[in-house]
N, C-alpha and C. Protein backbone atom coordinates (compact mmCIF):
# COMPACT_ATOMS: atom_id res chain seq x y z
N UNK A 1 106.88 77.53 124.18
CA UNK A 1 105.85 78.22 124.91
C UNK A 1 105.52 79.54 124.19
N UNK A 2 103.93 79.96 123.93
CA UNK A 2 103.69 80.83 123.33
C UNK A 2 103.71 82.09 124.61
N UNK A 3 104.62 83.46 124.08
CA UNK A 3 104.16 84.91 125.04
C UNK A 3 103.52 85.88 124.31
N UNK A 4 102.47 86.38 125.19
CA UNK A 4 101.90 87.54 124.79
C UNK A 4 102.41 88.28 124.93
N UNK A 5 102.93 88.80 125.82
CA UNK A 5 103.67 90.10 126.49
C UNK A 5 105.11 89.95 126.06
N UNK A 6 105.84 90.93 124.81
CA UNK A 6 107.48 91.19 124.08
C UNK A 6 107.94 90.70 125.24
N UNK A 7 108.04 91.21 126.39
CA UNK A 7 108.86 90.99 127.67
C UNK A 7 108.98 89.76 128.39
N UNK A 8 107.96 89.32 128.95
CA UNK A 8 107.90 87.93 128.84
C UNK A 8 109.18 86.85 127.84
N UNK A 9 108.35 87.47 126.51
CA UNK A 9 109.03 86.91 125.52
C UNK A 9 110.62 86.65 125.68
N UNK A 10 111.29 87.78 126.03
CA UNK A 10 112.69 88.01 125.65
C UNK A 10 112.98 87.19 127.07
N UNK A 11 112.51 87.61 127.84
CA UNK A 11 113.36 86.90 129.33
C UNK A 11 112.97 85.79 128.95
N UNK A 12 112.67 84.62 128.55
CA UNK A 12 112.62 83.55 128.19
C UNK A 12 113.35 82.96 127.69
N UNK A 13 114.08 83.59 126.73
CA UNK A 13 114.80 83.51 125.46
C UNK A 13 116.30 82.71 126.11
N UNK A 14 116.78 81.82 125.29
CA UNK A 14 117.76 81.17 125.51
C UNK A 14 119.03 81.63 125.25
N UNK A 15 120.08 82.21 125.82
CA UNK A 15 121.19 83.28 126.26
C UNK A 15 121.98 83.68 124.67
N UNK A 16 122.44 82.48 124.20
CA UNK A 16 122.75 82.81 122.96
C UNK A 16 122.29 81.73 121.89
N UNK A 17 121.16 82.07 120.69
CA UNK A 17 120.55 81.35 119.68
C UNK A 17 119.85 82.29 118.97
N UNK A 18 120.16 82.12 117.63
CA UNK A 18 119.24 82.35 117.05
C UNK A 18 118.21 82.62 116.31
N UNK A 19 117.28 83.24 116.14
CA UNK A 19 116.11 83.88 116.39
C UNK A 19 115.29 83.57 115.11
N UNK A 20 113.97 83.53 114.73
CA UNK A 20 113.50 83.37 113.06
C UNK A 20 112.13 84.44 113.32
N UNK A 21 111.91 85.13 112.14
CA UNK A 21 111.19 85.69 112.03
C UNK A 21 110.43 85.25 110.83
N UNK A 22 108.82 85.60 111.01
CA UNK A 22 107.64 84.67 109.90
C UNK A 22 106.58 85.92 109.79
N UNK A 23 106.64 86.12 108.75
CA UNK A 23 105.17 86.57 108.01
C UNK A 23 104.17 85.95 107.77
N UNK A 24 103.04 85.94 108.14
CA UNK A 24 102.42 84.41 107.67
C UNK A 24 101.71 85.38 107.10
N UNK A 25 101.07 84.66 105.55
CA UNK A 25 100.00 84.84 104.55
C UNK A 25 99.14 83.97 104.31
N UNK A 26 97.78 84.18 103.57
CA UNK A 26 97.44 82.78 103.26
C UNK A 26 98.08 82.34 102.17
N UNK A 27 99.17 82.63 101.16
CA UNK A 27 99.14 81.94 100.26
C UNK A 27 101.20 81.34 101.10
N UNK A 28 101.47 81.97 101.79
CA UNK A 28 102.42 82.09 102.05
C UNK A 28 103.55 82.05 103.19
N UNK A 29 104.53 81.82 103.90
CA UNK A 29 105.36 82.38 105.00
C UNK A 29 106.65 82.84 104.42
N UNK A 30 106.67 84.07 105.13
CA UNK A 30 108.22 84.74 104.74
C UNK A 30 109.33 84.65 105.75
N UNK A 31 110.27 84.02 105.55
CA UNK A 31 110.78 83.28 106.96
C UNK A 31 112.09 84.65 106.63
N UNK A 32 112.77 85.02 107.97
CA UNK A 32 114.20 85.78 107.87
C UNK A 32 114.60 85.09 109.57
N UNK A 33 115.93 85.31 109.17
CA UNK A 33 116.80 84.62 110.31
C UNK A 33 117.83 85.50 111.22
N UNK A 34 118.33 85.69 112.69
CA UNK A 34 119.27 86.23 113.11
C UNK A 34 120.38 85.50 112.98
N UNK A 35 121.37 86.45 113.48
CA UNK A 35 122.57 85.80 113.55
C UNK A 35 122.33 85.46 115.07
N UNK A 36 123.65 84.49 115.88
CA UNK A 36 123.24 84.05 117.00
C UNK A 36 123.02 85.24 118.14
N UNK A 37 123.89 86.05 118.04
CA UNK A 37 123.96 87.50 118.71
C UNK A 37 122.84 88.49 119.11
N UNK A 38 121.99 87.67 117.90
CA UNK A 38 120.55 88.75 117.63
C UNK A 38 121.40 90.33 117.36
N UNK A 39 121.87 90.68 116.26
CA UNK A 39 121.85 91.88 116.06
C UNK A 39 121.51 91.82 114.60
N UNK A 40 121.29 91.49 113.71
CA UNK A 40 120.84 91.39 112.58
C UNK A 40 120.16 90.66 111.71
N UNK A 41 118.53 91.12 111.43
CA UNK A 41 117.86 90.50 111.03
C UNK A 41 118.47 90.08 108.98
N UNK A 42 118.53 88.68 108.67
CA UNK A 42 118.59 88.35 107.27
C UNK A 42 117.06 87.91 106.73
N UNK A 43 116.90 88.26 105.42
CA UNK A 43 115.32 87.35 105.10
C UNK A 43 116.24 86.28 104.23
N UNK A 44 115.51 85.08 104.66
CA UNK A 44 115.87 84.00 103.75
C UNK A 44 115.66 83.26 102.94
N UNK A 45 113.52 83.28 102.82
CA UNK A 45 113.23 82.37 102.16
C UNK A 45 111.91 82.46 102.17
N UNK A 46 110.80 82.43 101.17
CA UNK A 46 109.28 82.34 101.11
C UNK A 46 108.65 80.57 101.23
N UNK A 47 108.33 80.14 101.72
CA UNK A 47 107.53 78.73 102.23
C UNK A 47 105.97 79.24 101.10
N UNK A 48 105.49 78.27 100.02
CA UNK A 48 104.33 78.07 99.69
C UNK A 48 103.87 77.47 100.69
N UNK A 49 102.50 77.81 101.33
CA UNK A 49 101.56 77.55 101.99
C UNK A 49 100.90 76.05 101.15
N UNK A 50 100.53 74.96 102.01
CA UNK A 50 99.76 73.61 101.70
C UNK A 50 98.73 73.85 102.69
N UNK A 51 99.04 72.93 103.33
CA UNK A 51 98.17 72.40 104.52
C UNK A 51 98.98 72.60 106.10
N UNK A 52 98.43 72.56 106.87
CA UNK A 52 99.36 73.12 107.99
C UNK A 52 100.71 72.04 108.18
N UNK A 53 100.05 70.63 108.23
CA UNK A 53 101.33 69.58 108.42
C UNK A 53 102.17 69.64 107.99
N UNK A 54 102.11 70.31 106.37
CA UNK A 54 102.98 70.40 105.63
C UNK A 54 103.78 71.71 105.99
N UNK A 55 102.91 72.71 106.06
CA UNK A 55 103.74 74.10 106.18
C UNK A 55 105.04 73.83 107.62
N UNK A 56 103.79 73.21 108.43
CA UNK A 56 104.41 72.95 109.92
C UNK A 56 105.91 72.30 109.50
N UNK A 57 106.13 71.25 108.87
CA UNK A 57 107.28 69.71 108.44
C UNK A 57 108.45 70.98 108.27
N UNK A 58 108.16 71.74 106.89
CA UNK A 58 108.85 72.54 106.11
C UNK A 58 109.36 73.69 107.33
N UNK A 59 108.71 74.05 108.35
CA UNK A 59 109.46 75.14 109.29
C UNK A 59 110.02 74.54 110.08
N UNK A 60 109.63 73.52 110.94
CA UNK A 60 110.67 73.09 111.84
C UNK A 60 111.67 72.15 111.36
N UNK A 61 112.05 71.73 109.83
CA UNK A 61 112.87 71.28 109.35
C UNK A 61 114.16 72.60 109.13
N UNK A 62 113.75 73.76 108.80
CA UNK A 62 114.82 75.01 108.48
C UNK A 62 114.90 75.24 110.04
N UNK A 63 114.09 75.19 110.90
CA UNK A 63 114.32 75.93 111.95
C UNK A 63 115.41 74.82 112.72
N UNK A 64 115.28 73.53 112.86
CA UNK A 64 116.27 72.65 113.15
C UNK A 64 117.56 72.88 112.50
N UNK A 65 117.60 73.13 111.70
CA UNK A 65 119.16 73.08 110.51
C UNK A 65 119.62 74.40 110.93
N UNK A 66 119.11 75.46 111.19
CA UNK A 66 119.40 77.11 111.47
C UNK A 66 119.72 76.68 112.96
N UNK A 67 119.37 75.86 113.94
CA UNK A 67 119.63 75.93 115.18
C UNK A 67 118.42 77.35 115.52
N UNK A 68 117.79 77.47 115.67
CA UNK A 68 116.63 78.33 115.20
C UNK A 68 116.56 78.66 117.05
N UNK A 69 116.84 79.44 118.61
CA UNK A 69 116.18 79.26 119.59
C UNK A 69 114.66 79.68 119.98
N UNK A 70 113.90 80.17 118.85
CA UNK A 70 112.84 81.23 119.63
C UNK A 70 112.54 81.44 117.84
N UNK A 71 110.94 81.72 118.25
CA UNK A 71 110.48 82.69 117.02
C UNK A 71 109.61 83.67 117.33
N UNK A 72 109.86 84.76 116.45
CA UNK A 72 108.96 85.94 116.20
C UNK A 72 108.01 85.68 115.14
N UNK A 73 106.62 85.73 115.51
CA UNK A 73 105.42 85.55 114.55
C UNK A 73 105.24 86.71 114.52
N UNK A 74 104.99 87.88 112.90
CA UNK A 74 104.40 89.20 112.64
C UNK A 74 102.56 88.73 113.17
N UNK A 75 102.13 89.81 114.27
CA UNK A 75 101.01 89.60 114.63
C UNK A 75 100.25 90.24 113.48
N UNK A 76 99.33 90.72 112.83
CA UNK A 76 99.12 91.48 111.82
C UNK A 76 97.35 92.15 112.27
N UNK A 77 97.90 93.44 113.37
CA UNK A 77 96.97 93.85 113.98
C UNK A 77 96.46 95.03 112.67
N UNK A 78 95.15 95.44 113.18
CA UNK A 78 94.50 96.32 112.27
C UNK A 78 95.25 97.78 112.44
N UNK A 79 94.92 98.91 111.97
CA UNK A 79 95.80 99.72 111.86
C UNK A 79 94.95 100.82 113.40
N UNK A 80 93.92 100.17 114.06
CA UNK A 80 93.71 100.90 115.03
C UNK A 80 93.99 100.15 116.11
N UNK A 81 95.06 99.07 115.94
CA UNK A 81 95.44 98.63 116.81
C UNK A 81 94.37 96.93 117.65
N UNK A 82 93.39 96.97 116.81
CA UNK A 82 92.55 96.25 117.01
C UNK A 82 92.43 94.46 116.40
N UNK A 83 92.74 93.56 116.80
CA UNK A 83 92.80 92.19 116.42
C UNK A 83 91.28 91.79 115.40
N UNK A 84 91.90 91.20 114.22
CA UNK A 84 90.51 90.72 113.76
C UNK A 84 90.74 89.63 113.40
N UNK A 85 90.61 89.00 111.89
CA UNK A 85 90.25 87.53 111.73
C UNK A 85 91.75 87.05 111.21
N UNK A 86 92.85 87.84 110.67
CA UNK A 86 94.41 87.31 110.31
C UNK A 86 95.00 87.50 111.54
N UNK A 87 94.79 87.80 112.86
CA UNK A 87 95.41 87.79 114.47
C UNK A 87 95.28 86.69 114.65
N UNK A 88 93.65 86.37 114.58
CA UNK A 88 93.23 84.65 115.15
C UNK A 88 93.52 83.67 114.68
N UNK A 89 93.90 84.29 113.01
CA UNK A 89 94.86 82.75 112.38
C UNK A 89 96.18 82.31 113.01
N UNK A 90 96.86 83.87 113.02
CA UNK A 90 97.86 83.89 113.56
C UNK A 90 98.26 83.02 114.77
N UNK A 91 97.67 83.54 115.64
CA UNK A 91 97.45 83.20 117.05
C UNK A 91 96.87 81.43 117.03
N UNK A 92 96.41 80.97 115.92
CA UNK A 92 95.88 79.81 115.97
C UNK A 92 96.94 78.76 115.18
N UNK A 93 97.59 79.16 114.36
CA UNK A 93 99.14 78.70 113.53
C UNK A 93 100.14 78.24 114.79
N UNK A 94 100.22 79.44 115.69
CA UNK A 94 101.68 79.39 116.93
C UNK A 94 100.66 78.50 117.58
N UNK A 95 99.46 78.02 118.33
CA UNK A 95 99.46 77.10 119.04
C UNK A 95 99.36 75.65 118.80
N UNK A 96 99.30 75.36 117.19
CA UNK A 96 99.45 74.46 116.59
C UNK A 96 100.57 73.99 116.17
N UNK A 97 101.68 75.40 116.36
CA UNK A 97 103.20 74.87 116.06
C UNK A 97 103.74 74.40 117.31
N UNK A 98 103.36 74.98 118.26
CA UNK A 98 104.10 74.91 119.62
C UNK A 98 103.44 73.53 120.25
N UNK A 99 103.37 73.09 119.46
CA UNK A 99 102.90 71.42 119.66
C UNK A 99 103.55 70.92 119.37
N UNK A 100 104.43 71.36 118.25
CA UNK A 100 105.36 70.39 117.55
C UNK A 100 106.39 70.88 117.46
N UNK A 101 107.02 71.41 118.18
CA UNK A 101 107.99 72.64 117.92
C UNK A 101 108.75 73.02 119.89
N UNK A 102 109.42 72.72 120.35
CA UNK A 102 109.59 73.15 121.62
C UNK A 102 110.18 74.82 121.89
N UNK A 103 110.20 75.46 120.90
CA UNK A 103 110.89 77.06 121.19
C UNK A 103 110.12 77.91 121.84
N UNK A 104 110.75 78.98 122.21
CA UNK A 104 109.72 79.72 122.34
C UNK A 104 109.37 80.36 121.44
N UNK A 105 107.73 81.35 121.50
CA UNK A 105 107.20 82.21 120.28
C UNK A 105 106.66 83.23 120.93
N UNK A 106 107.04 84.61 120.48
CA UNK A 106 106.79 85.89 120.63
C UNK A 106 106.06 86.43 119.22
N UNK A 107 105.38 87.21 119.95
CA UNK A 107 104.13 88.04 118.78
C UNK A 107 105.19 89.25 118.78
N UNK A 108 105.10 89.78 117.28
CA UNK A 108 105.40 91.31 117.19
C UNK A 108 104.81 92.01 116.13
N UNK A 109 104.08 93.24 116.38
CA UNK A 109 102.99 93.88 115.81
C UNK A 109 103.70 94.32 114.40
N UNK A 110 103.25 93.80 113.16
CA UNK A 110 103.95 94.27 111.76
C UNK A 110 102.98 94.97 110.95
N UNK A 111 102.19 95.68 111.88
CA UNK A 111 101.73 97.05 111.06
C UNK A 111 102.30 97.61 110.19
N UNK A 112 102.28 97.38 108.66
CA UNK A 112 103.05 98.41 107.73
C UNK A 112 104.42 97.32 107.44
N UNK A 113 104.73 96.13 107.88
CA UNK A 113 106.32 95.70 107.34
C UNK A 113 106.01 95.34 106.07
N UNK A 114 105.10 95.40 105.28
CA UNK A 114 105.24 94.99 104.29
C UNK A 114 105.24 95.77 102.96
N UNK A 115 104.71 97.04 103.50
CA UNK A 115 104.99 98.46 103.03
C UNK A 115 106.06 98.55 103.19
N UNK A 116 106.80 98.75 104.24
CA UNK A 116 108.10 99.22 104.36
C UNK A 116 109.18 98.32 103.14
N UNK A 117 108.65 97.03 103.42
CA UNK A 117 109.34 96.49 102.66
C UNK A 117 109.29 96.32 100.71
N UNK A 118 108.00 96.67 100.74
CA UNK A 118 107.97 97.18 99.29
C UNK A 118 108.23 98.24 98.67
N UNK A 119 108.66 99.30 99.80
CA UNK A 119 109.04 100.41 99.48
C UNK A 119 110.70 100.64 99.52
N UNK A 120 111.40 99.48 100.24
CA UNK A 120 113.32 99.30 100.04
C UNK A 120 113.19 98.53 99.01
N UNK A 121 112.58 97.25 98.42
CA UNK A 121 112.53 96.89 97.31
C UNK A 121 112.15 97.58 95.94
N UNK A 122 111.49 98.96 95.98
CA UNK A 122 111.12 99.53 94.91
C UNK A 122 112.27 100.78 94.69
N UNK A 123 113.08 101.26 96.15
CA UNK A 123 113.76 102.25 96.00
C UNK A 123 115.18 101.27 95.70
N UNK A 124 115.59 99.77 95.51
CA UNK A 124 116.46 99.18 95.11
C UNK A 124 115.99 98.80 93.88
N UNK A 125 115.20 99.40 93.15
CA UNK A 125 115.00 99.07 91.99
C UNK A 125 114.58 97.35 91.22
N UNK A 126 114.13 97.12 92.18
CA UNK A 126 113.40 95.59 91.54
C UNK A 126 112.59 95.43 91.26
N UNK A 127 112.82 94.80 89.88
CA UNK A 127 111.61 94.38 89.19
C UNK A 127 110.69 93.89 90.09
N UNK A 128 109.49 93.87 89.52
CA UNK A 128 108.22 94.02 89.68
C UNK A 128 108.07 92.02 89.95
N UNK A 129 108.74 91.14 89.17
CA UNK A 129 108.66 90.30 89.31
C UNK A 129 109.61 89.40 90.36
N UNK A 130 110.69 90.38 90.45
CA UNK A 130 111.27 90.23 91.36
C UNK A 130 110.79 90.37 93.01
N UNK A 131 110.14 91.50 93.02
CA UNK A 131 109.24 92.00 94.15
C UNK A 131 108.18 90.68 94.44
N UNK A 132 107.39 90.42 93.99
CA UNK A 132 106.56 89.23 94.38
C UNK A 132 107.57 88.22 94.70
N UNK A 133 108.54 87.72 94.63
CA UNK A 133 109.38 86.72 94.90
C UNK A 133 109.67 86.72 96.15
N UNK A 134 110.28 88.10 96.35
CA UNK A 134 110.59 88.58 97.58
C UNK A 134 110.53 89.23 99.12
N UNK A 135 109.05 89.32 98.38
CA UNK A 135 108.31 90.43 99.90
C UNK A 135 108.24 89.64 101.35
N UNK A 136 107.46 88.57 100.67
CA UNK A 136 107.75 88.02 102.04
C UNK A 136 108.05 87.81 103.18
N UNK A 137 109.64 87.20 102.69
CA UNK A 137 110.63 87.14 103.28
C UNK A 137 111.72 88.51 103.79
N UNK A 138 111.46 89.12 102.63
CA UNK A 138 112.03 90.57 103.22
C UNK A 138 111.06 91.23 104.25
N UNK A 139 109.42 91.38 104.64
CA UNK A 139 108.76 92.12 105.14
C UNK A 139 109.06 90.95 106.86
N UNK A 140 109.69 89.86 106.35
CA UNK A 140 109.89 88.74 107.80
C UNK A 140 110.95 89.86 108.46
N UNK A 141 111.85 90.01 107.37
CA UNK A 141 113.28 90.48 108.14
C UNK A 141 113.07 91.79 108.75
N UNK A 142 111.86 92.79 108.09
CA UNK A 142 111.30 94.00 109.10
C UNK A 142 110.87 93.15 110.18
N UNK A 143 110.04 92.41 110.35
CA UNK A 143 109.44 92.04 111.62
C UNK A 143 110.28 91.45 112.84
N UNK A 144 111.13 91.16 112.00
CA UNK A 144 112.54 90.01 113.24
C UNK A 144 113.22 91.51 113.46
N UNK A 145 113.73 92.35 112.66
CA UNK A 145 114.45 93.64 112.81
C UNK A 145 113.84 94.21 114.07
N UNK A 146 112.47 94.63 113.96
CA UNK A 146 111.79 95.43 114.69
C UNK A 146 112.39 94.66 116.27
N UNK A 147 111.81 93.02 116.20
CA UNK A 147 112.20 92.79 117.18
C UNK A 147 113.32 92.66 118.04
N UNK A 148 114.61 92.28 117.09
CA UNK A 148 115.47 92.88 117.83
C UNK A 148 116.48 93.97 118.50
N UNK A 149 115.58 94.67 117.42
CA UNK A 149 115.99 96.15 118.03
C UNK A 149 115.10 96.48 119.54
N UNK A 150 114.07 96.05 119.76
CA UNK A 150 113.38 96.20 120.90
C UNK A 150 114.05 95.43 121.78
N UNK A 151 114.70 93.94 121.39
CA UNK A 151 115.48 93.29 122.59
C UNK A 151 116.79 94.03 123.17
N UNK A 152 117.17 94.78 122.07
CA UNK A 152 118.65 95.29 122.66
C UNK A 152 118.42 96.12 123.39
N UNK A 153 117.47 96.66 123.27
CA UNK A 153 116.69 98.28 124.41
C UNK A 153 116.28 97.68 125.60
N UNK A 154 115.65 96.37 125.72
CA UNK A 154 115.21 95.79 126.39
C UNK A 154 116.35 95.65 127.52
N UNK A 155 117.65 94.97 126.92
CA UNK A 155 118.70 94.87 127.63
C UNK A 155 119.39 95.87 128.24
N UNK A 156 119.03 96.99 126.96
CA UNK A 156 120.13 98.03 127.60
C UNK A 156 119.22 99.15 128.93
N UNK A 157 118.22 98.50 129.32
CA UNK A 157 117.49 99.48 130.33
C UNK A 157 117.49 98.36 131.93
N UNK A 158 117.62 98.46 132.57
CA UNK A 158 117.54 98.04 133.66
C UNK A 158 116.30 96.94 133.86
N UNK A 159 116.76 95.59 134.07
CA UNK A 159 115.57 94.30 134.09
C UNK A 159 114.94 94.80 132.74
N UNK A 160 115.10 95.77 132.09
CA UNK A 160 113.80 95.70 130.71
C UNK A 160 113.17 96.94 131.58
N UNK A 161 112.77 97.75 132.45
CA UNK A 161 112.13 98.42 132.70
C UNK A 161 111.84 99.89 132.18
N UNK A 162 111.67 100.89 132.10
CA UNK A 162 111.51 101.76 132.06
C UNK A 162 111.64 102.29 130.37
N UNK A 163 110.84 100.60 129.79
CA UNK A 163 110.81 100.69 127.99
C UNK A 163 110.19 101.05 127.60
């Protein structure tokens, strides 16, 4: 089931599993994974982009083998906060997965993870060719990060309230 609302999202969430986080590009997905605990986001792996069947085969094949409960899709809102034409792909990818896919899927806003993430990859000193290899999947593991740092806050406040 797809949630709009983080909150939604998390109370949904199946007690202990988990979690995958996705960058989607057009040429690309940057997949990173939790541990079951959700306290630490890993990046694991860049997916070349085909055709959706294909992209689709290739995620819920890792996401089966990971025991995968739930995913975080990076929403990739504009920087005024405003949805344009990579939201609606977005948003149009998760209802085409969640066809084929029974988890749940939470949006989380990755304004900037991919900056961030080219900027720990450049202050770890990687090559340049290395960096294209890797962004991806590392800018996934900001976006799954982000999110579970918001779930543990989530938990640690009363029902989620006063977040």
């Amino acid at each position: 089931m797809i949630h709009e609302a983080f909150e939604d999202f998390a109370a949904a969430l199946p007690p202990v599993a988990a979690l995958a986080g996705l960058d989607l590009g057009d040429r690309t997905i940057g997949v990173a994974v939790s541990d079951r605990l959700r306290s630490v986001a890993t990046p694991l792996e860049t997916i070349r982009r085909r055709k959706f069947a294909q992209d689709a085969e290739a995620l819920t094949r890792l996401l089966a083998a990971r025991e995968i409960g739930a995913l975080v899709l990076g929403l990739p809102r504009n920087m005024d906060g405003s949805e344009g034409p990579r939201c609606q792909s977005t948003r149009a990818f998760a209802r085409n997965l969640a066809r084929l896919w029974p988890g749940e899927i939470g949006f989380w806003d990755e304004r900037l993870s991919t900056v961030a993430a080219e900027r720990a990859l450049l202050e770890a000193d990687t090559s340049r060719r290395r960096r294209a290899e890797v962004i991806d999947h590392v800018a996934a593991g900001y976006i799954l990060q982000g999110a579970l740092d918001r779930l543990r806050h989530l938990r640690a406040t009363p029902e989620g309230q006063g977040a």
